[in-house]
PDB file of N, CA and C in Angstrom:
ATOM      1  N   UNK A   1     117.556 108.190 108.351  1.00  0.00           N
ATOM      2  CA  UNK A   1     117.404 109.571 107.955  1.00  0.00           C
ATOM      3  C   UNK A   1     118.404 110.408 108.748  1.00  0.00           C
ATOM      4  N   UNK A   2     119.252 111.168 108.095  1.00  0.00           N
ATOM      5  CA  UNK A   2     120.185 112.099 108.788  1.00  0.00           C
ATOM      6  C   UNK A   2     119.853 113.591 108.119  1.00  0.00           C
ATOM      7  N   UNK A   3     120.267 114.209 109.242  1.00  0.00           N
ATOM      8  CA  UNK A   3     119.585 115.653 109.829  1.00  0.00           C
ATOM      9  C   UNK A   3     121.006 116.923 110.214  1.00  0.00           C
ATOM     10  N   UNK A   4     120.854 117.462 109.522  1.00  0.00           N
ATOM     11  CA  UNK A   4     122.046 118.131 109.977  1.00  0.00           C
ATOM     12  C   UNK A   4     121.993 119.559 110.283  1.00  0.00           C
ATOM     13  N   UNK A   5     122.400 119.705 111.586  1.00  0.00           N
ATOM     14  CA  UNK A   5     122.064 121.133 112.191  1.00  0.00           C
ATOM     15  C   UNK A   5     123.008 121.951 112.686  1.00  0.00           C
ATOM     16  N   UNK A   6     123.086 123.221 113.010  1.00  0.00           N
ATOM     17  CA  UNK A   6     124.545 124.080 113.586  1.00  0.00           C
ATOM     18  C   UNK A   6     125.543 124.155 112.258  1.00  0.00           C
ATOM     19  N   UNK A   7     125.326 124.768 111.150  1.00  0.00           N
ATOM     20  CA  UNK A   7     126.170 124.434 110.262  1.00  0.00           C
ATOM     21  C   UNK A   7     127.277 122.970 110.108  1.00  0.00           C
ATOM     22  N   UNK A   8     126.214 121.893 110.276  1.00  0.00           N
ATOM     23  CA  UNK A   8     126.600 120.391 109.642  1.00  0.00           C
ATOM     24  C   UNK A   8     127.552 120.195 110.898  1.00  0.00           C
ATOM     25  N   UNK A   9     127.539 120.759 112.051  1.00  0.00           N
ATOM     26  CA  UNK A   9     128.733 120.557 113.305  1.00  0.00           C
ATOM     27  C   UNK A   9     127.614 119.452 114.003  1.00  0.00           C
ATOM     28  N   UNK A  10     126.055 119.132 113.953  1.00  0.00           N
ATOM     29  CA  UNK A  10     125.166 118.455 114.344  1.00  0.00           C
ATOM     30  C   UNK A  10     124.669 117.516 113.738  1.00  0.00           C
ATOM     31  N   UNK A  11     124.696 116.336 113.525  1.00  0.00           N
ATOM     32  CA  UNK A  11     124.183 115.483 113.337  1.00  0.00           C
ATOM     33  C   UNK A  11     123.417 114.482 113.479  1.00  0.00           C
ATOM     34  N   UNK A  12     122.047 114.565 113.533  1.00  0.00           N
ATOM     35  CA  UNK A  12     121.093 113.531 113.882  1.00  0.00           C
ATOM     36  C   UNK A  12     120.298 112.416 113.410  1.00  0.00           C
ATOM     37  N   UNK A  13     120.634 111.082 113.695  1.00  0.00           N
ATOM     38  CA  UNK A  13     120.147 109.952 112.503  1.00  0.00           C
ATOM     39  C   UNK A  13     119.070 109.415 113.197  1.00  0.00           C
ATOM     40  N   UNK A  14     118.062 109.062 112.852  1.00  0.00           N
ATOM     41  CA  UNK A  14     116.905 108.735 113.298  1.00  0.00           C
ATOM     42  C   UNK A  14     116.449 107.431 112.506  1.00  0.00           C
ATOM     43  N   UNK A  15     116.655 105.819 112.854  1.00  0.00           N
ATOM     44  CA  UNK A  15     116.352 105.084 112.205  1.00  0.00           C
ATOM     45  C   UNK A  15     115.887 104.181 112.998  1.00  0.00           C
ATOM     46  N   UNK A  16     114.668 102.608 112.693  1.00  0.00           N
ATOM     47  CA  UNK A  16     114.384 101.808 112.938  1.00  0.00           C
ATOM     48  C   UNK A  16     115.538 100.754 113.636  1.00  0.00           C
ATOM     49  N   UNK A  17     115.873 100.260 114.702  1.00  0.00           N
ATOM     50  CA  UNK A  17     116.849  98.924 114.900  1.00  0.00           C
ATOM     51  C   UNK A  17     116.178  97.957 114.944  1.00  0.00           C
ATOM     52  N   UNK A  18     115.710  97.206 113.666  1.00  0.00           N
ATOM     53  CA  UNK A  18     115.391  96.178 113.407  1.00  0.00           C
ATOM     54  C   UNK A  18     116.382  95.380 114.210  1.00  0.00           C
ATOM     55  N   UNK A  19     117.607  95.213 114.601  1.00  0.00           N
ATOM     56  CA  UNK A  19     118.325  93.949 115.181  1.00  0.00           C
ATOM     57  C   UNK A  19     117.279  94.289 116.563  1.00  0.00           C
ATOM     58  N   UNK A  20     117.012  94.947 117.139  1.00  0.00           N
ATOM     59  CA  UNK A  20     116.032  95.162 118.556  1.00  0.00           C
ATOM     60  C   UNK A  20     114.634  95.399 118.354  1.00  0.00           C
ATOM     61  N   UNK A  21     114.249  94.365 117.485  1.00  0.00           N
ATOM     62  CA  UNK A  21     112.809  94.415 117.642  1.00  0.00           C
ATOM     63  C   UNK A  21     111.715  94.111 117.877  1.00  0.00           C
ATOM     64  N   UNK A  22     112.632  93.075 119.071  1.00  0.00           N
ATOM     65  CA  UNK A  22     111.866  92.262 120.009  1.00  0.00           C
ATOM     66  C   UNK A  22     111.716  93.121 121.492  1.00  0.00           C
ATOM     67  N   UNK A  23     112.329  94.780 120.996  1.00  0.00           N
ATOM     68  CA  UNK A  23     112.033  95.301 122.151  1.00  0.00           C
ATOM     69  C   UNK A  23     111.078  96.764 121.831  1.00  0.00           C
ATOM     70  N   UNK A  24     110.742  96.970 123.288  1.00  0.00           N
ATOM     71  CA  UNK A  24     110.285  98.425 122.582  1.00  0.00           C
ATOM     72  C   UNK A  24     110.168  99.464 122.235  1.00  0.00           C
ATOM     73  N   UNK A  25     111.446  99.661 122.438  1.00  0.00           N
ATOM     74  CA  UNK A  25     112.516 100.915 122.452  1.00  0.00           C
ATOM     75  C   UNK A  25     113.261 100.899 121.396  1.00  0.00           C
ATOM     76  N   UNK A  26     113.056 100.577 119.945  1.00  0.00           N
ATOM     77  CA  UNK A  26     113.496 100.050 119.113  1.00  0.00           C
ATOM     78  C   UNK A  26     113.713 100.949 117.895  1.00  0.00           C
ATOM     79  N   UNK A  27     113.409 102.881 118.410  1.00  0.00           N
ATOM     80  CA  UNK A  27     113.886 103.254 117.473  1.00  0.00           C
ATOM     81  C   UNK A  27     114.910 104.124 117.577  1.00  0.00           C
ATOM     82  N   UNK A  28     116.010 104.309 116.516  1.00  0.00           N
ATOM     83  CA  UNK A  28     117.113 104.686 117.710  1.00  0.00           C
ATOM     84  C   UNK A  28     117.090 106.481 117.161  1.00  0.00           C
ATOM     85  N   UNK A  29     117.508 107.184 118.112  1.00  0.00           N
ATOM     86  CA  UNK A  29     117.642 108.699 117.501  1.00  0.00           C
ATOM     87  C   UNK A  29     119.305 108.792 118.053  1.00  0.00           C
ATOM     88  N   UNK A  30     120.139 108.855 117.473  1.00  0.00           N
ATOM     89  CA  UNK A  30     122.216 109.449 117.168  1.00  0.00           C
ATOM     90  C   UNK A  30     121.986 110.794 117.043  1.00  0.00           C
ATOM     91  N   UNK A  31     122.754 111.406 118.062  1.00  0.00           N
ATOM     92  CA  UNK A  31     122.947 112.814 118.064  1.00  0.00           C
ATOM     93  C   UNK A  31     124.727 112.718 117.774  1.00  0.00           C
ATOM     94  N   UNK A  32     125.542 113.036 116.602  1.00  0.00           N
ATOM     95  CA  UNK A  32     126.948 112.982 116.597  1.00  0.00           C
ATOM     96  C   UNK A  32     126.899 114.938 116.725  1.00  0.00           C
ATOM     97  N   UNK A  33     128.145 114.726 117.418  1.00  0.00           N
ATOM     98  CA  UNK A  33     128.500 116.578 116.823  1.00  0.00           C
ATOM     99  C   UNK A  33     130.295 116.025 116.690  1.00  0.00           C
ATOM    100  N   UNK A  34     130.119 117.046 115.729  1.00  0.00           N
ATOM    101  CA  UNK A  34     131.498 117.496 115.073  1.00  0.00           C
ATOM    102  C   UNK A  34     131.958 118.578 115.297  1.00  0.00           C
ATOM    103  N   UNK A  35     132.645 118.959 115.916  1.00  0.00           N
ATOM    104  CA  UNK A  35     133.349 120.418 116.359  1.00  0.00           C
ATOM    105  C   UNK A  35     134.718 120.282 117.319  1.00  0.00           C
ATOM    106  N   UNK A  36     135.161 121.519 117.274  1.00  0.00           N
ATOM    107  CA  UNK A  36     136.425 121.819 117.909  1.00  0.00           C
ATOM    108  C   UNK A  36     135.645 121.501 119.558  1.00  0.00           C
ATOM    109  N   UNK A  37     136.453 121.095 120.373  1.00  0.00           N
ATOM    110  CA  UNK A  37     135.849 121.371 121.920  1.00  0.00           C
ATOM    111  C   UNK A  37     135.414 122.316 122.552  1.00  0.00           C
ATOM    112  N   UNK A  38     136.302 123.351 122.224  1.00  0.00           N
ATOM    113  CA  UNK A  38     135.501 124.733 122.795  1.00  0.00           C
ATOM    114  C   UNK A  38     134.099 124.847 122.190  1.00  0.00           C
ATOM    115  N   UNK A  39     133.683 124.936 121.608  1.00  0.00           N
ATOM    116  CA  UNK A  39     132.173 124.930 120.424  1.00  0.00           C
ATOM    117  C   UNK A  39     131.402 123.980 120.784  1.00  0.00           C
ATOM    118  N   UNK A  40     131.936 122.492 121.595  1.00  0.00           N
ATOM    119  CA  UNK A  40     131.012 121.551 122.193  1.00  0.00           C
ATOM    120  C   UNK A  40     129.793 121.855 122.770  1.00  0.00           C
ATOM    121  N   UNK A  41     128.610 121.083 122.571  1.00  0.00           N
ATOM    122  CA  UNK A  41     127.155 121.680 123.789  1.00  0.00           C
ATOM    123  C   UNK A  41     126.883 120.669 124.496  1.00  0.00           C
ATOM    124  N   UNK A  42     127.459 119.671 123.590  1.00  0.00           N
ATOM    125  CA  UNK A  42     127.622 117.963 124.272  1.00  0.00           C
ATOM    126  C   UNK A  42     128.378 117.623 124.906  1.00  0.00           C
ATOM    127  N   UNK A  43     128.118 116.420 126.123  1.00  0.00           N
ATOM    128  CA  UNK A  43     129.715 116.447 126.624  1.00  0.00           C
ATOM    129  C   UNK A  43     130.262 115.000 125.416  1.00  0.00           C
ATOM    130  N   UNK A  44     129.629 114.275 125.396  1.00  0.00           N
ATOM    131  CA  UNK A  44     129.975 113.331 124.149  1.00  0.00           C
ATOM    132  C   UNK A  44     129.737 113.556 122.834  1.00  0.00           C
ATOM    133  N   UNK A  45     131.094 113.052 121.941  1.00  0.00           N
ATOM    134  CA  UNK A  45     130.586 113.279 120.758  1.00  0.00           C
ATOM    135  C   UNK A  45     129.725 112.769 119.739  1.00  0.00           C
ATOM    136  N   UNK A  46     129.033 111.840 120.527  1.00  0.00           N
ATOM    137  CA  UNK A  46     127.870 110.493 120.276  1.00  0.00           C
ATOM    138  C   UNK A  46     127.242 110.076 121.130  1.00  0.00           C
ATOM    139  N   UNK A  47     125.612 110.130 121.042  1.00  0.00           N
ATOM    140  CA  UNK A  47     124.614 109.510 121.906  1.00  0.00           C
ATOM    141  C   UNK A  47     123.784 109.021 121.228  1.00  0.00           C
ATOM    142  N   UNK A  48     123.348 108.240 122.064  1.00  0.00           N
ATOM    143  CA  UNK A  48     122.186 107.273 121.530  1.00  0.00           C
ATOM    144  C   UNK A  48     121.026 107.260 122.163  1.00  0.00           C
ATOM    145  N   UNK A  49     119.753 107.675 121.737  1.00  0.00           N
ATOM    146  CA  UNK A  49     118.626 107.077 122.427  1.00  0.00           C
ATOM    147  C   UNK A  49     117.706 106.726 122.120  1.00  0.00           C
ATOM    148  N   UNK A  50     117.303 105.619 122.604  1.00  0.00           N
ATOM    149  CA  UNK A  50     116.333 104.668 122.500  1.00  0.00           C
ATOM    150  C   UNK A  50     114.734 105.043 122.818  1.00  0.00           C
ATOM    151  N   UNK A  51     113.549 104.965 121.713  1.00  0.00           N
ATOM    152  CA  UNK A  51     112.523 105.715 121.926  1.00  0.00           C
ATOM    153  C   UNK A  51     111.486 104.570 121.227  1.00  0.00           C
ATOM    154  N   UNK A  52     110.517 104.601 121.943  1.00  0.00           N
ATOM    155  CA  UNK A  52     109.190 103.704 121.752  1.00  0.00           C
ATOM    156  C   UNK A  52     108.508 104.815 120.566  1.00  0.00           C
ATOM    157  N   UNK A  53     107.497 103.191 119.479  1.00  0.00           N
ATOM    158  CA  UNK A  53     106.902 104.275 118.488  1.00  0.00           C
ATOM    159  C   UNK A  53     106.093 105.339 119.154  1.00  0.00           C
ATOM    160  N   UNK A  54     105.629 105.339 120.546  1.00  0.00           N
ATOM    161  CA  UNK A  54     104.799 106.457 121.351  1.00  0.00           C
ATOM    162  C   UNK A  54     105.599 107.664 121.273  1.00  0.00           C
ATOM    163  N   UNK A  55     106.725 107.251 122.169  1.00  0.00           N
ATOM    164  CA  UNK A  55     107.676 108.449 122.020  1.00  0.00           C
ATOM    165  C   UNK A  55     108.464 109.563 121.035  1.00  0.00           C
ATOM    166  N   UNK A  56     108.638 108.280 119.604  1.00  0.00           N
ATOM    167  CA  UNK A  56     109.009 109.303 118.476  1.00  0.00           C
ATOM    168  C   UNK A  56     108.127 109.754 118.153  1.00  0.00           C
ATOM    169  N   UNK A  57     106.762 109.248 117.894  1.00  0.00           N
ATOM    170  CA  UNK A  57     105.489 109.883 117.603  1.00  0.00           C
ATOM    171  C   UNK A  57     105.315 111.551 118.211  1.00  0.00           C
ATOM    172  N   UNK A  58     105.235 111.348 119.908  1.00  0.00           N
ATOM    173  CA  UNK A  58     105.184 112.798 120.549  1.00  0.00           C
ATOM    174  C   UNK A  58     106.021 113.483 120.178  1.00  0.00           C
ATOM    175  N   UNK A  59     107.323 112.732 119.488  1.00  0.00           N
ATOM    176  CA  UNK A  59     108.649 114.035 119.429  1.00  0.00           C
ATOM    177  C   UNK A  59     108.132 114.255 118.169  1.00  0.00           C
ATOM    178  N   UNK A  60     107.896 113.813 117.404  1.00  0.00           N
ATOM    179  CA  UNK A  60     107.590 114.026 115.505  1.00  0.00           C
ATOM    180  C   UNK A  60     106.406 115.417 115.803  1.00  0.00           C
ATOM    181  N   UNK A  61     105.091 114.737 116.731  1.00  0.00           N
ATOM    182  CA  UNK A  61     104.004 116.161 116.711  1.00  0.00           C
ATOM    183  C   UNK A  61     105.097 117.047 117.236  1.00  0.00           C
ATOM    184  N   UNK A  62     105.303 117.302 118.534  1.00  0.00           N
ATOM    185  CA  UNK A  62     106.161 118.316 119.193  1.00  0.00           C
ATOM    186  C   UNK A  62     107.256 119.268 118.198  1.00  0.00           C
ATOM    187  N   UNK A  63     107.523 118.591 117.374  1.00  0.00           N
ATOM    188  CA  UNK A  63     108.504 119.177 116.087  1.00  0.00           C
ATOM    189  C   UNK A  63     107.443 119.807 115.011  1.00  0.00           C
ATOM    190  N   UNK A  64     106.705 119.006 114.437  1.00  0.00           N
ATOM    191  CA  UNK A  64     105.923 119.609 113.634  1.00  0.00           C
ATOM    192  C   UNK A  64     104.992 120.325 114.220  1.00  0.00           C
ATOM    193  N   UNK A  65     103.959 120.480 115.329  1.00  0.00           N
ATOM    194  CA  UNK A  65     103.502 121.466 115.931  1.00  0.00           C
ATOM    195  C   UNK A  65     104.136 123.160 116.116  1.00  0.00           C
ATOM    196  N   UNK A  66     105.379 122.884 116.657  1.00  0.00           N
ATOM    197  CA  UNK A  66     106.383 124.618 117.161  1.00  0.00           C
ATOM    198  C   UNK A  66     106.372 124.388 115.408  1.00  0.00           C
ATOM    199  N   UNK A  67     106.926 123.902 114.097  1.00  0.00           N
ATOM    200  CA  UNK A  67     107.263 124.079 112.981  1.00  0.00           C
ATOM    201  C   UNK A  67     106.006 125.175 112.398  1.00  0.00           C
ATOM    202  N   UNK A  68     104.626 124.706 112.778  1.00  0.00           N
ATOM    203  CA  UNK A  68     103.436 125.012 112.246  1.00  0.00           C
ATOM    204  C   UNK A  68     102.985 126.571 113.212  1.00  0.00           C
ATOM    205  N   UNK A  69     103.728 126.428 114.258  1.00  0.00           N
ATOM    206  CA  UNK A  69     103.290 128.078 114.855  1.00  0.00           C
ATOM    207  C   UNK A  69     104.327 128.932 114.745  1.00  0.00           C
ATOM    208  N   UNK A  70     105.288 128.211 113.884  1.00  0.00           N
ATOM    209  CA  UNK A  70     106.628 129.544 113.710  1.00  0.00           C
ATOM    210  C   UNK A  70     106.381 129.809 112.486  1.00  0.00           C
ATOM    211  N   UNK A  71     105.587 128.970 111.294  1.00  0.00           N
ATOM    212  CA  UNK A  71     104.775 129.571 109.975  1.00  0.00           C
ATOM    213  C   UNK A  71     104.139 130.628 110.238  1.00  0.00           C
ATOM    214  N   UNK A  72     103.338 129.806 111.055  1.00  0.00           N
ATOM    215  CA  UNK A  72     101.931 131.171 111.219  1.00  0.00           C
ATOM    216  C   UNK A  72     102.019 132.344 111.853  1.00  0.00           C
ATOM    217  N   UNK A  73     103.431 132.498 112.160  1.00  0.00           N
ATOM    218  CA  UNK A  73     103.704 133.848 113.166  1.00  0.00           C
ATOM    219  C   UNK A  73     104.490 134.763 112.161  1.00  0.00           C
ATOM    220  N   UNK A  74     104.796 133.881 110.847  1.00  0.00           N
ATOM    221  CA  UNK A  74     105.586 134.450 109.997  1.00  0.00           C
ATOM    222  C   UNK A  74     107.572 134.501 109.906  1.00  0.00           C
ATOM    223  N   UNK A  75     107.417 133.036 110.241  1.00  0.00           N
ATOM    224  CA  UNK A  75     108.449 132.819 110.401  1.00  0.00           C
ATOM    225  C   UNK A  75     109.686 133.277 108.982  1.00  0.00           C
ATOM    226  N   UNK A  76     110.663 133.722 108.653  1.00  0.00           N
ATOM    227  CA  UNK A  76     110.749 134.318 107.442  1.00  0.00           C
ATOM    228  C   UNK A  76     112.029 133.220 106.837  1.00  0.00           C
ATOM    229  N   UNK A  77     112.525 131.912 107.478  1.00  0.00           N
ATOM    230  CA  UNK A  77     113.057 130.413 106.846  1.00  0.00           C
ATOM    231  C   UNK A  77     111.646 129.896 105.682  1.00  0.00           C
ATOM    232  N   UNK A  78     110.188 129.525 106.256  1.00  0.00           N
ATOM    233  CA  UNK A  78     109.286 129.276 106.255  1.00  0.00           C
ATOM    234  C   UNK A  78     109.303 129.760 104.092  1.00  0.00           C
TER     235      UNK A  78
END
């Protein structure tokens, strides 16, 4: 699944690594950015990190939780 944020200068892929799934850190989240250097927030233009189903889980609520109180506050994207 790719995610694209900062007018498409952000890119985030969030997929299963089945080749690592004898471990448990096995799902991977890619942050690419695309931009001129000055505009950088990253110091690389590619990272990788490695997250247990616990961990994407907390990041998935943590995302959809702030998503669900920026509705209800009247968020005006929403």
């Amino acid at each position: 699944m790719a995610i694209h944020l900062l007018d498409k200068t952000l890119q985030i892929d969030i997929f299963y690594e089945c080749e690592d799934q004898d471990l448990e850190d096995n799902i991977c989240l890619t942050v690419i950015e695309r931009c001129p250097p000055a505009e950088k927030i990253l110091r690389a233009g590619e990272t990788h990190l490695y997250l247990t189903p616990a961990e994407a889980r907390a990041l998935g609520e943590a995302l959809l939780a702030a998503a669900d109180r920026s509705a209800a506050a009247g968020d005006p994207e929403e």
